[in-house]
C-alpha atoms as a PDB file:
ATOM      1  CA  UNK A   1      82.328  -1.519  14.353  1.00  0.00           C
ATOM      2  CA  UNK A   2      78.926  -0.157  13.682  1.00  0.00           C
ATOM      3  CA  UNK A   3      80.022   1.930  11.056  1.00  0.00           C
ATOM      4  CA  UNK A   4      78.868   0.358   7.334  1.00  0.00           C
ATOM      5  CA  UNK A   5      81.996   0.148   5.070  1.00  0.00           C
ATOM      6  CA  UNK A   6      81.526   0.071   1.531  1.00  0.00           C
ATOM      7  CA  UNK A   7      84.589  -0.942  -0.836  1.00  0.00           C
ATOM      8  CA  UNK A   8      84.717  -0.365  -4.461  1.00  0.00           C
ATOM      9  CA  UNK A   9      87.356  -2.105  -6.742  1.00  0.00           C
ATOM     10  CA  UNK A  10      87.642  -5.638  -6.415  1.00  0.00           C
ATOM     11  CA  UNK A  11      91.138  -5.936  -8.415  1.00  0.00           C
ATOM     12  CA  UNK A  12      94.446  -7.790  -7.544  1.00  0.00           C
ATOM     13  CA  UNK A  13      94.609  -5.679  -4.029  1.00  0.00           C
ATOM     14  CA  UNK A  14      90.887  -4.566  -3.526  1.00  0.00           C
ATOM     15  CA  UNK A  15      89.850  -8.005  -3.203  1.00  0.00           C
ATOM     16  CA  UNK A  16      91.553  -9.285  -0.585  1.00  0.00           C
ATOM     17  CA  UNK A  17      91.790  -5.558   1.154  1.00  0.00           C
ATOM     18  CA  UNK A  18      87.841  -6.267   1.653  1.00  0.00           C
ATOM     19  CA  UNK A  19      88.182  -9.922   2.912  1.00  0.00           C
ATOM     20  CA  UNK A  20      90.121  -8.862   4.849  1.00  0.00           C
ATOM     21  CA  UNK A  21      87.344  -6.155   6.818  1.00  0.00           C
ATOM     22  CA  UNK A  22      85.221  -9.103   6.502  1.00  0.00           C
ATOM     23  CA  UNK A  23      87.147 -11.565   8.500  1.00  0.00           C
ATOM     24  CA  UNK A  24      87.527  -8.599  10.866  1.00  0.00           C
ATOM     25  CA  UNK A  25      83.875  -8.451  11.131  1.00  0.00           C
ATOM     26  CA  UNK A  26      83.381  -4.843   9.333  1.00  0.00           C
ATOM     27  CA  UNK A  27      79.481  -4.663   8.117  1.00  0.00           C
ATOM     28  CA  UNK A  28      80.749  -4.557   4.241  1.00  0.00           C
ATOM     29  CA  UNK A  29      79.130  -4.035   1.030  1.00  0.00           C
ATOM     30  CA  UNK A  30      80.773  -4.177  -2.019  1.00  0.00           C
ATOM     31  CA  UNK A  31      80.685  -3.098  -5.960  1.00  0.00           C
ATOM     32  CA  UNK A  32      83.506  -3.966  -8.783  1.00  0.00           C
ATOM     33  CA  UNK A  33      82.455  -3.502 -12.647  1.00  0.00           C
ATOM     34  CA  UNK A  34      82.782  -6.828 -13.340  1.00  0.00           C
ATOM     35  CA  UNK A  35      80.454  -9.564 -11.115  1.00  0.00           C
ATOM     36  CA  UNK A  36      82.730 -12.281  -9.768  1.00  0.00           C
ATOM     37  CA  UNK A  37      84.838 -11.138  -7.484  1.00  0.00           C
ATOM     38  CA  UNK A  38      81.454  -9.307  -6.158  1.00  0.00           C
ATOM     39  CA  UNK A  39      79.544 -13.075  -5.642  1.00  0.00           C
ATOM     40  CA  UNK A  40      82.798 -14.400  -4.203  1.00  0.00           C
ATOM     41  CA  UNK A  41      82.715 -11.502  -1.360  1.00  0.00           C
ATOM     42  CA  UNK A  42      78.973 -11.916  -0.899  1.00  0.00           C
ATOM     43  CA  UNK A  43      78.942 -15.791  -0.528  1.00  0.00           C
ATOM     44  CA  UNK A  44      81.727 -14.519   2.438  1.00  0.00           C
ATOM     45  CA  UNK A  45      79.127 -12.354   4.077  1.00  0.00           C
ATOM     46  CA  UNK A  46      79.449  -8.794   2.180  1.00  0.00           C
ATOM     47  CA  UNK A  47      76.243  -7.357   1.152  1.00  0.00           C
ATOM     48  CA  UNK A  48      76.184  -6.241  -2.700  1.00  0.00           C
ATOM     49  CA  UNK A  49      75.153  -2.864  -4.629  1.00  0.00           C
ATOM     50  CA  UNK A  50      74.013  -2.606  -7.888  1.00  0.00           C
ATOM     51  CA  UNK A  51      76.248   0.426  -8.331  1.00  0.00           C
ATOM     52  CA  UNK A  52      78.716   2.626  -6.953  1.00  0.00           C
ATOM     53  CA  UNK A  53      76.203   5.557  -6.519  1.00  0.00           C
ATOM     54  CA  UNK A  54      74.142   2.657  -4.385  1.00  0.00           C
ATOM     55  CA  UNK A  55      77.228   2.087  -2.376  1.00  0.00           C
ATOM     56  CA  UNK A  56      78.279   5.349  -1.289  1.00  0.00           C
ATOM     57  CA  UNK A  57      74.336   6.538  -0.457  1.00  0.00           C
ATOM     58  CA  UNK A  58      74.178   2.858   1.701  1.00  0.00           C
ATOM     59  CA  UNK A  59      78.028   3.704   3.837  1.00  0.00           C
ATOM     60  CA  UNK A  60      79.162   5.407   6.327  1.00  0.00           C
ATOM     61  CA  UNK A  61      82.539   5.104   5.175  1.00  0.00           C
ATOM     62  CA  UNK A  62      83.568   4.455   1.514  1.00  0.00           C
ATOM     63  CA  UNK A  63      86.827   2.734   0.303  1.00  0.00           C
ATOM     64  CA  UNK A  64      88.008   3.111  -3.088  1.00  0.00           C
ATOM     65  CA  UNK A  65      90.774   1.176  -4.690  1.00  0.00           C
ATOM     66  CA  UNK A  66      91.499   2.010  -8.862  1.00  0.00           C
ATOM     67  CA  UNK A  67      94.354   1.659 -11.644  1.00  0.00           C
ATOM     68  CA  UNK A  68      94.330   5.282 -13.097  1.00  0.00           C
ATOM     69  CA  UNK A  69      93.843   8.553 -12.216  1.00  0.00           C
ATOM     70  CA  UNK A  70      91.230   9.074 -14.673  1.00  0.00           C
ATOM     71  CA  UNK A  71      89.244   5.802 -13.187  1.00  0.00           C
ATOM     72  CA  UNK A  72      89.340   7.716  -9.389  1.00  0.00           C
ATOM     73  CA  UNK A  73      88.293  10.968 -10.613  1.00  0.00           C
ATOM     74  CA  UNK A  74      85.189   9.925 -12.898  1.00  0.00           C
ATOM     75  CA  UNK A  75      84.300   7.211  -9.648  1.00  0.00           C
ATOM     76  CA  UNK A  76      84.294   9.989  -7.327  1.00  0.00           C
ATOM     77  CA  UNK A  77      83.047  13.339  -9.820  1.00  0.00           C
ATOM     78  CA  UNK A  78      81.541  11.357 -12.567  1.00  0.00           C
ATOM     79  CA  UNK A  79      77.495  11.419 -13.183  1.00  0.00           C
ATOM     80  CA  UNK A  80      76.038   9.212 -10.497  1.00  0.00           C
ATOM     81  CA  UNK A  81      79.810   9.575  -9.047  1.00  0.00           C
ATOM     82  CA  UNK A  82      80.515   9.050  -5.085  1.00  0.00           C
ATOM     83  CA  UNK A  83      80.534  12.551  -3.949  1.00  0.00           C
ATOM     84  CA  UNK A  84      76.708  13.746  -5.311  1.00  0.00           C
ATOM     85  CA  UNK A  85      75.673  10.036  -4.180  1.00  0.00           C
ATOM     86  CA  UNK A  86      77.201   9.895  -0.590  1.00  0.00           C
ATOM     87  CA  UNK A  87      75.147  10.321   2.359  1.00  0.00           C
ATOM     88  CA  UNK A  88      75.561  13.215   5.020  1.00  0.00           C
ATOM     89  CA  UNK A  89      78.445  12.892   7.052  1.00  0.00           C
ATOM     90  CA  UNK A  90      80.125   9.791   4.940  1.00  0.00           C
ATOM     91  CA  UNK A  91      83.691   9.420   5.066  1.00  0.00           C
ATOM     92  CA  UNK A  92      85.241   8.870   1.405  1.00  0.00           C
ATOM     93  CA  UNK A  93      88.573   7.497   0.998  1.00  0.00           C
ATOM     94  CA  UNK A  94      90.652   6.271  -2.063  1.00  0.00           C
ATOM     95  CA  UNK A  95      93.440   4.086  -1.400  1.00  0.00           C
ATOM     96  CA  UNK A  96      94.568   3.926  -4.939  1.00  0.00           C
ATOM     97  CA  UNK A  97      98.223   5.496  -6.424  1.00  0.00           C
ATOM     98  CA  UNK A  98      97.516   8.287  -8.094  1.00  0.00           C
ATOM     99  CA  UNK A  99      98.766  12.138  -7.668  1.00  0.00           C
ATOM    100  CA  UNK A 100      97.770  14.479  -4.869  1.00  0.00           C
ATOM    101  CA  UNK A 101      96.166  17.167  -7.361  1.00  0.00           C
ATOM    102  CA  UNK A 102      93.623  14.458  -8.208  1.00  0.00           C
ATOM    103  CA  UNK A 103      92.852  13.848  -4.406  1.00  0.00           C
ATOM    104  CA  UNK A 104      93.004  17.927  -3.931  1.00  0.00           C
ATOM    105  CA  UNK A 105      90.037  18.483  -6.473  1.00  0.00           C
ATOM    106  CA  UNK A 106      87.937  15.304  -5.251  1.00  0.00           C
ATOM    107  CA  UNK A 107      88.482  16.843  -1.351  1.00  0.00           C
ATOM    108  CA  UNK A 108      87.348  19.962  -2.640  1.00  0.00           C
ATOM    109  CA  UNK A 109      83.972  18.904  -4.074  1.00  0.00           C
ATOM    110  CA  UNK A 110      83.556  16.582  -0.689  1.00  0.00           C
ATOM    111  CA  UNK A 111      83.556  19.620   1.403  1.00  0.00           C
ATOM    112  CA  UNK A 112      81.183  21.119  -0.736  1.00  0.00           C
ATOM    113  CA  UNK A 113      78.786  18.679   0.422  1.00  0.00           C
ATOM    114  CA  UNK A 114      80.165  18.633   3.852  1.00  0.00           C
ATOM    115  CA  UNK A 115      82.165  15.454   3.282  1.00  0.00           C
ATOM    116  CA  UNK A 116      85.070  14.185   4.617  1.00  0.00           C
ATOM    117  CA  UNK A 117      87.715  12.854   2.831  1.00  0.00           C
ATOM    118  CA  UNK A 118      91.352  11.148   2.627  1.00  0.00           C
ATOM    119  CA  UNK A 119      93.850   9.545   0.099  1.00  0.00           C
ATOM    120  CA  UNK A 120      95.272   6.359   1.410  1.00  0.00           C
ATOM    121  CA  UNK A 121      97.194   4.615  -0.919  1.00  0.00           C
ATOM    122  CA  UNK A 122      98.910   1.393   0.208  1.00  0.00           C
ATOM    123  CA  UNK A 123     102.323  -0.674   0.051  1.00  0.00           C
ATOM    124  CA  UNK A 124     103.282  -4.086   0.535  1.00  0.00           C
ATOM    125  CA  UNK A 125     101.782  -5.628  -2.971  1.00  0.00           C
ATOM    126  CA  UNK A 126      99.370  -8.291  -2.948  1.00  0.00           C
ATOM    127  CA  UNK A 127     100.785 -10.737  -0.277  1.00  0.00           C
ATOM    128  CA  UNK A 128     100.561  -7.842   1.888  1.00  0.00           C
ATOM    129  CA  UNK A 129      96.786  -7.394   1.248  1.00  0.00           C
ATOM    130  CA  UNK A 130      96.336 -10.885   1.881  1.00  0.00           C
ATOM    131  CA  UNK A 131      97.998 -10.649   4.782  1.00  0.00           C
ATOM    132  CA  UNK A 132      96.648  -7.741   6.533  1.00  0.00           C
ATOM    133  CA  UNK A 133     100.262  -6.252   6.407  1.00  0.00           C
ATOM    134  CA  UNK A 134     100.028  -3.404   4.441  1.00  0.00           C
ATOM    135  CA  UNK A 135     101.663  -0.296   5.438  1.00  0.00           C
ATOM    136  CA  UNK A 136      98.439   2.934   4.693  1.00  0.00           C
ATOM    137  CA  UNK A 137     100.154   6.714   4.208  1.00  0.00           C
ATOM    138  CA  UNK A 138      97.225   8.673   4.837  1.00  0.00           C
ATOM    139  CA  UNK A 139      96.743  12.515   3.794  1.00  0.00           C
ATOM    140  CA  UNK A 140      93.758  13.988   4.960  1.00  0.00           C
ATOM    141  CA  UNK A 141      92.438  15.734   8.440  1.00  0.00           C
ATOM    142  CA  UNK A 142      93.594  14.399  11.956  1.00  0.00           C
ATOM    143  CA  UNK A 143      89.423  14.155  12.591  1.00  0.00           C
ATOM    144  CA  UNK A 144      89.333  11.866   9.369  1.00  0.00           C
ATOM    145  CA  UNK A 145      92.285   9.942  10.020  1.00  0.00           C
ATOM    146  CA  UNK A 146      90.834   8.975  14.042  1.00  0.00           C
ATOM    147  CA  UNK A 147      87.625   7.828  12.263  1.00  0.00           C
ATOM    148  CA  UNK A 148      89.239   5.697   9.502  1.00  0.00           C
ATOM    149  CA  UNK A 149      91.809   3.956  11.335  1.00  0.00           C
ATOM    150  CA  UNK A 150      90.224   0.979  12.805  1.00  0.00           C
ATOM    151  CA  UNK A 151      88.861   0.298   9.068  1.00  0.00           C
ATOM    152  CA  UNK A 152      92.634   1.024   7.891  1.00  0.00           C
ATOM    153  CA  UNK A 153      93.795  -1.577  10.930  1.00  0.00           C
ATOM    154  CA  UNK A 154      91.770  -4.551   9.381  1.00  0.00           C
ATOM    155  CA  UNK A 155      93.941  -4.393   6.096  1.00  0.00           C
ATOM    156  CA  UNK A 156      97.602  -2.612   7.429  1.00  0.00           C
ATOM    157  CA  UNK A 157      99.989  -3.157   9.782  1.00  0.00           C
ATOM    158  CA  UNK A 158     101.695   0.337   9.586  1.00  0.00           C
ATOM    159  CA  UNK A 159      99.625   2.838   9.272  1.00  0.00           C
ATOM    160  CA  UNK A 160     100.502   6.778   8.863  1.00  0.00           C
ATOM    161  CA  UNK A 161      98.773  10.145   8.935  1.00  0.00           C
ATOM    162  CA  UNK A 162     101.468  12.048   6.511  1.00  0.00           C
ATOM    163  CA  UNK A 163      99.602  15.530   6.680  1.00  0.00           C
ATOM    164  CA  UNK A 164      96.497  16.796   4.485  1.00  0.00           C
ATOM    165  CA  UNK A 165      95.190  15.793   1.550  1.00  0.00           C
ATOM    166  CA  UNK A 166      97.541  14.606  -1.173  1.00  0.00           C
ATOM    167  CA  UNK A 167     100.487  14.038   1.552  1.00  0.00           C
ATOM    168  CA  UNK A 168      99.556  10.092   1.492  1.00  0.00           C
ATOM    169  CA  UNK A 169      99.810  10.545  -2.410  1.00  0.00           C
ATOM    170  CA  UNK A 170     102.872  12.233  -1.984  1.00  0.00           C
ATOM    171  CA  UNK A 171     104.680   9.649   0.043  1.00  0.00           C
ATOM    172  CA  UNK A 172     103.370   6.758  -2.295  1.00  0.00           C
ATOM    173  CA  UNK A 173     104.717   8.133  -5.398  1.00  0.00           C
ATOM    174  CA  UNK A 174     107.941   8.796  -4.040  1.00  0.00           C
ATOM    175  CA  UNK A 175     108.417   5.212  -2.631  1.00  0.00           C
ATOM    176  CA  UNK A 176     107.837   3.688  -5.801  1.00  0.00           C
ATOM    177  CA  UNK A 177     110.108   5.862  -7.797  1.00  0.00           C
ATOM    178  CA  UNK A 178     112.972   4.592  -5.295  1.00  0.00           C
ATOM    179  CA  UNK A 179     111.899   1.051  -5.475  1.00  0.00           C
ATOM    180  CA  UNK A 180     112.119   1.551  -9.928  1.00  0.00           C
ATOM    181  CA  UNK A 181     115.449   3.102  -8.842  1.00  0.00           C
ATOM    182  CA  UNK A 182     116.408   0.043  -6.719  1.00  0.00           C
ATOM    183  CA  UNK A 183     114.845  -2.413  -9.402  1.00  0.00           C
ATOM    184  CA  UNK A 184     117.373  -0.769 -12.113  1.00  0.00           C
ATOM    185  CA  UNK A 185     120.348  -1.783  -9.711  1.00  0.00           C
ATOM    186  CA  UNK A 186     118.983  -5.338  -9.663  1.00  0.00           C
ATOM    187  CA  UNK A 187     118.633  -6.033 -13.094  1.00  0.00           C
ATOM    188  CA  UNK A 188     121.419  -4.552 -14.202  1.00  0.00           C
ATOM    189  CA  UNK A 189     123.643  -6.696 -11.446  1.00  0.00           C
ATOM    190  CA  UNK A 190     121.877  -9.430 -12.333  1.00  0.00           C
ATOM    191  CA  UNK A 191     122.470  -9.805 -15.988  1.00  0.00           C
ATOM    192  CA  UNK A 192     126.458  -8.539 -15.307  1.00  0.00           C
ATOM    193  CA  UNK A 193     127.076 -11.171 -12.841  1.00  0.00           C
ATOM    194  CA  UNK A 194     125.451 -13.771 -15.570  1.00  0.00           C
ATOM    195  CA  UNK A 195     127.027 -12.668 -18.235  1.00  0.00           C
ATOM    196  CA  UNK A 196     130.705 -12.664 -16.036  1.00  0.00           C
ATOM    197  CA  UNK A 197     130.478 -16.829 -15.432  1.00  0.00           C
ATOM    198  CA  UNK A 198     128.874 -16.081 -12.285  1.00  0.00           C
ATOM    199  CA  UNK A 199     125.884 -18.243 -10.526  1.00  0.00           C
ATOM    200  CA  UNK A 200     123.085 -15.729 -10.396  1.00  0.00           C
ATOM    201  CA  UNK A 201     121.541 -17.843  -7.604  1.00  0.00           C
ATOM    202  CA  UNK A 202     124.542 -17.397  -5.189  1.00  0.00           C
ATOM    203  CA  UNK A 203     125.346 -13.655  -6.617  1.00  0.00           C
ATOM    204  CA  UNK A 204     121.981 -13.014  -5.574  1.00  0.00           C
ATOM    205  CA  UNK A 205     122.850 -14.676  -1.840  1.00  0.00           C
ATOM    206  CA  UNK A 206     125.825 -12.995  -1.477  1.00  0.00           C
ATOM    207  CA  UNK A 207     124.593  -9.266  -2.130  1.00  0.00           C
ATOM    208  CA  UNK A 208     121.576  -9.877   0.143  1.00  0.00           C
ATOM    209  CA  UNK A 209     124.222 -10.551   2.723  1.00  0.00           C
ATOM    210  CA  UNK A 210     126.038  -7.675   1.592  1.00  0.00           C
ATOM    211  CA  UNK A 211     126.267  -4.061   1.241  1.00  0.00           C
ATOM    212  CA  UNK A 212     124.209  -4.427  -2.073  1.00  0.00           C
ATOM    213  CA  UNK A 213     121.538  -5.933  -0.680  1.00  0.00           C
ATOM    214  CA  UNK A 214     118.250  -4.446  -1.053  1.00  0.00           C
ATOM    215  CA  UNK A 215     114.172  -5.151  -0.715  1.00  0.00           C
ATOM    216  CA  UNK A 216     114.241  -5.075  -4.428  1.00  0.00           C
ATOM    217  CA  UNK A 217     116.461  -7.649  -4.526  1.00  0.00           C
ATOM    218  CA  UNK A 218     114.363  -9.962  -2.541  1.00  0.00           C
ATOM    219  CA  UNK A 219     111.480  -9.888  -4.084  1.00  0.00           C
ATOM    220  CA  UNK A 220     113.197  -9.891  -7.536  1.00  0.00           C
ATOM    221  CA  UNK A 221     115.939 -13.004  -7.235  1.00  0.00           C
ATOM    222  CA  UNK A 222     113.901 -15.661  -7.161  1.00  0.00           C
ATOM    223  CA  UNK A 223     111.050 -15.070  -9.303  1.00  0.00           C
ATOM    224  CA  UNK A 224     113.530 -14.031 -11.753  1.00  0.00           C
ATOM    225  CA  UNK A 225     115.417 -17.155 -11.056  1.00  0.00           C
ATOM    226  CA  UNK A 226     112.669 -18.873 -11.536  1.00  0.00           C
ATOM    227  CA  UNK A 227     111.763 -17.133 -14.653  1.00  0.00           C
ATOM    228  CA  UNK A 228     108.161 -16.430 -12.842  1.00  0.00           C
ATOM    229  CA  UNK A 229     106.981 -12.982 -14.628  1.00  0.00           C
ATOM    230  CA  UNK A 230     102.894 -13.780 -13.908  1.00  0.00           C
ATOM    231  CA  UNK A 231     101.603 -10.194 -12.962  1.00  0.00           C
ATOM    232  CA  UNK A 232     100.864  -9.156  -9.310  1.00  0.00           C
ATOM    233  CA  UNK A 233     102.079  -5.664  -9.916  1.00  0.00           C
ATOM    234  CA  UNK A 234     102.688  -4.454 -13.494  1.00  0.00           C
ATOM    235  CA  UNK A 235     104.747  -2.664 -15.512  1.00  0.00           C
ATOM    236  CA  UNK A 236     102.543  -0.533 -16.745  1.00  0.00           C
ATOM    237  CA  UNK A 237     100.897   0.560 -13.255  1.00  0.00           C
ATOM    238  CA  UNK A 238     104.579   0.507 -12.568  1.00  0.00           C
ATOM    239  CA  UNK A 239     105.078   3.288 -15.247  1.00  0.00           C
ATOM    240  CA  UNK A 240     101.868   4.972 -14.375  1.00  0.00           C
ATOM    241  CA  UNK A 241     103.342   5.925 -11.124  1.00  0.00           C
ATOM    242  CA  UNK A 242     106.745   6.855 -11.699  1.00  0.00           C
ATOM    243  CA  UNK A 243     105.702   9.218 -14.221  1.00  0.00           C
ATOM    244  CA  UNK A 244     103.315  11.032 -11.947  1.00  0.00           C
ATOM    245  CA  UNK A 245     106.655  11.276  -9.150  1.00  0.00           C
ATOM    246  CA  UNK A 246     108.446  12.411 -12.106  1.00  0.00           C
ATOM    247  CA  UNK A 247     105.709  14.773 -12.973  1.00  0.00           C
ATOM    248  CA  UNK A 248     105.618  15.883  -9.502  1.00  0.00           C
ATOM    249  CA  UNK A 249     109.401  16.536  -8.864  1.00  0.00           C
ATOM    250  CA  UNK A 250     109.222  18.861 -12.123  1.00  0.00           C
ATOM    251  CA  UNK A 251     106.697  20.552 -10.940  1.00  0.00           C
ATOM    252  CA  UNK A 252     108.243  21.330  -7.620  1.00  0.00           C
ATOM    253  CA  UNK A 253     111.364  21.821  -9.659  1.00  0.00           C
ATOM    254  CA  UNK A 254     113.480  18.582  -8.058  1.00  0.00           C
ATOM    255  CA  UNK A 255     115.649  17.223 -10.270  1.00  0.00           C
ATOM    256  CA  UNK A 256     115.304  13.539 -10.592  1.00  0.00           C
ATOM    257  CA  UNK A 257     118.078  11.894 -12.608  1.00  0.00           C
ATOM    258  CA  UNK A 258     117.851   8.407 -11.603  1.00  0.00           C
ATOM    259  CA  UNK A 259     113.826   8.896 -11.365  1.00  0.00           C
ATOM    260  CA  UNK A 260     113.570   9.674 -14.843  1.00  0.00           C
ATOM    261  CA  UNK A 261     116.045   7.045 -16.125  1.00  0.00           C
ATOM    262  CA  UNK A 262     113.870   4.688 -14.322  1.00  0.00           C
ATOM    263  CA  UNK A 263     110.840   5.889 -16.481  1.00  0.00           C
ATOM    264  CA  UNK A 264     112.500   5.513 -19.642  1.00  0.00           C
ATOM    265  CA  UNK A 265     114.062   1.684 -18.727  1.00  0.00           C
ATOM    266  CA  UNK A 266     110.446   1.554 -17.652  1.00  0.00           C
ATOM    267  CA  UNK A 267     108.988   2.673 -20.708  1.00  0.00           C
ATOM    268  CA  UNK A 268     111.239   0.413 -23.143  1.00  0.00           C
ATOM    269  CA  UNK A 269     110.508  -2.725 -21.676  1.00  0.00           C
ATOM    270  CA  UNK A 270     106.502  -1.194 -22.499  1.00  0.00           C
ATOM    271  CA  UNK A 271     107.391  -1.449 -26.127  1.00  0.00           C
ATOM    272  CA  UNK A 272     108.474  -4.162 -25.854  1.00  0.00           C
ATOM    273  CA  UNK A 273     104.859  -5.900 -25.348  1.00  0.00           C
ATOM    274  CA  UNK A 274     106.118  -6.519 -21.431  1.00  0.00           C
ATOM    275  CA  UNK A 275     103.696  -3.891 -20.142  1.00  0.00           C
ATOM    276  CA  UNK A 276     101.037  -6.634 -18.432  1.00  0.00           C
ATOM    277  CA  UNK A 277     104.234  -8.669 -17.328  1.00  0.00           C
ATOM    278  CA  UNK A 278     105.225  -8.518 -13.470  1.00  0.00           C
ATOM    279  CA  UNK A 279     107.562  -5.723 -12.710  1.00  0.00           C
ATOM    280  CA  UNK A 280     110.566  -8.417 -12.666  1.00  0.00           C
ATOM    281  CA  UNK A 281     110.156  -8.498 -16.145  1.00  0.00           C
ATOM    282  CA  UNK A 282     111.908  -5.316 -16.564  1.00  0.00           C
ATOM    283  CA  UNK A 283     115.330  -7.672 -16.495  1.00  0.00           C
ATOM    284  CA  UNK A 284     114.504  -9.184 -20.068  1.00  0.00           C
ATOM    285  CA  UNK A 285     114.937  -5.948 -22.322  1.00  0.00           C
ATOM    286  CA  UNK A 286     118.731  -6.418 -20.600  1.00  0.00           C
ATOM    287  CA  UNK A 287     119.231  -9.940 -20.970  1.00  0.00           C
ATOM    288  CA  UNK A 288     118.679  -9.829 -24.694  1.00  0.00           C
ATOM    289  CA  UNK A 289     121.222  -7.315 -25.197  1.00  0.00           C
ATOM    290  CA  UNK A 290     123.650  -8.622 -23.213  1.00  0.00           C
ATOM    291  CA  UNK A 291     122.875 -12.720 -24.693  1.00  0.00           C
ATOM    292  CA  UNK A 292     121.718 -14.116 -21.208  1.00  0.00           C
ATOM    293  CA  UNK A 293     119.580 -15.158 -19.601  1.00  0.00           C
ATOM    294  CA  UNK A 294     119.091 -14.887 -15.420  1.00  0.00           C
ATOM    295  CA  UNK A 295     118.068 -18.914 -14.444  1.00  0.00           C
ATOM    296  CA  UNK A 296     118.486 -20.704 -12.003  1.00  0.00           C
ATOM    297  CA  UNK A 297     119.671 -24.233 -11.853  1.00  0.00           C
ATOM    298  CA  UNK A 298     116.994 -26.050 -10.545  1.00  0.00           C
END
């Protein structure tokens, strides 16, 4: 494309997001806070800028990809942010999980300036970044969407315009509040079928065969079994966007029961020091009450 991309936020999934537009062949230029994952990126062919204000006045079409709320909204309204820096007719687009009134006042200020822009956010964790399989909800106009979506086809495999700004957002949040709902149902079998005599390893084979089965439980058997907690996703981004879905059912006044239980289990495995642990770790808090511990026997 002759389009210049520019990507900013070179974590766990923004790093291999933008090797992945470079094996693609998208012109790229990149920018992260911290330098290394920048010189790893530009020894692959990305060009580098000393800034994010640099970026966005360099690219046609800007990729963000944050932790927090508060991280996109200074990046994009900050001093020396995105929007005063971009150049005319840039596309801006944050693919981070945050809510849709962040993305709402960010779009707002982008028009201003006659910018486009969309939220983005993505799902499929880090082995789908790697592997170019990430499914992209994107909320923002048709126009927008047309423009973005060979950039979005270098790191996705499903991609969806949800509606206007904030519907990506929307459909994020909700997706993760299921999958802490699913998670709970996991653990919680888990640790009962442990605690009843049974092999964990072969519960966990059964239910996937079974009724019970469940995406959750697929991802969560065997790094449980294996008692493998290293972060990919953690439970405090985990928490972070629960509580926004939560946040955003109340405020639509949607009662979430099972949401909100899943933000408290959430939040007590937090203070329990188990915040930058994977979001498997959410099974210990259980096994120490109950005396077990999920292993399996290899």
């Amino acid at each position: 494309m002759s389009e210049r991309v520019g990507f900013i936020g070179l974590g766990q999934m923004g790093l291999p997001m933008s090797r992945n537009l470079l094996k693609a062949g998208v012109p790229l230029t990149v920018f992260n806070r911290s330098r290394g994952k920048v010189d790893q990126l530009v020894s692959e062919g990305a060009a580098l800028a000393g800034s994010a204000a640099e970026l966005a006045a360099a690219c046609d079409v800007v990729l963000t990809c944050l932790p927090m709320p508060r991280d996109v909204e200074e990046l994009f309204l900050g001093t020396n942010g995105v929007v005063a820096a971009a150049k005319a007719g840039a596309l801006l687009c944050d693919m981070s999980t945050v809510d849709a009134d962040t993305h709402r006042r960010i779009a707002a200020a982008a028009a201003e300036r006659g910018l486009a822009y969309l939220d983005a956010p993505v799902s499929g964790g880090v082995s789908g970044a790697c592997d170019a399989t990430l499914a992209i909800m994107v909320g923002g106009s048709a126009a927008g969407f047309d423009r973005a979506k060979p950039v979005f086809a270098a790191m996705g495999k499903n991609i969806y315009h949800v509606g206007p700004v904030g519907a990506g957002a929307t459909v994020k949040l909700i997706n993760q509040m299921m999958g802490a709902i699913c998670n709970l149902s996991v653990v919680e079998g888990l640790v009962l079928g442990t605690k009843a005599g049974i092999d964990p390893a072969l519960l966990a084979e059964i239910v996937t065969n079974s009724s019970g089965g469940s995406r959750a439980l697929g991802g969560a058997a065997s790094n449980v079994l294996a008692r493998n907690f290293e972060p990919g996703f953690t439970l405090d981004l985990l928490q972070k966007d629960v509580s926004l879905a939560v946040a955003m059912a109340r405020g639509l006044g949607v009662r979430t029961l099972a949401g909100a239980l899943a933000e408290q289990i959430i939040m007590e495995a937090r203070g329990r020091g188990l915040g930058g642990r994977s979001t498997h770790a959410l099974i210990q808090p259980l096994e120490q009450a109950a005396g077990v511990e999920v292993r399996g026997k290899g």
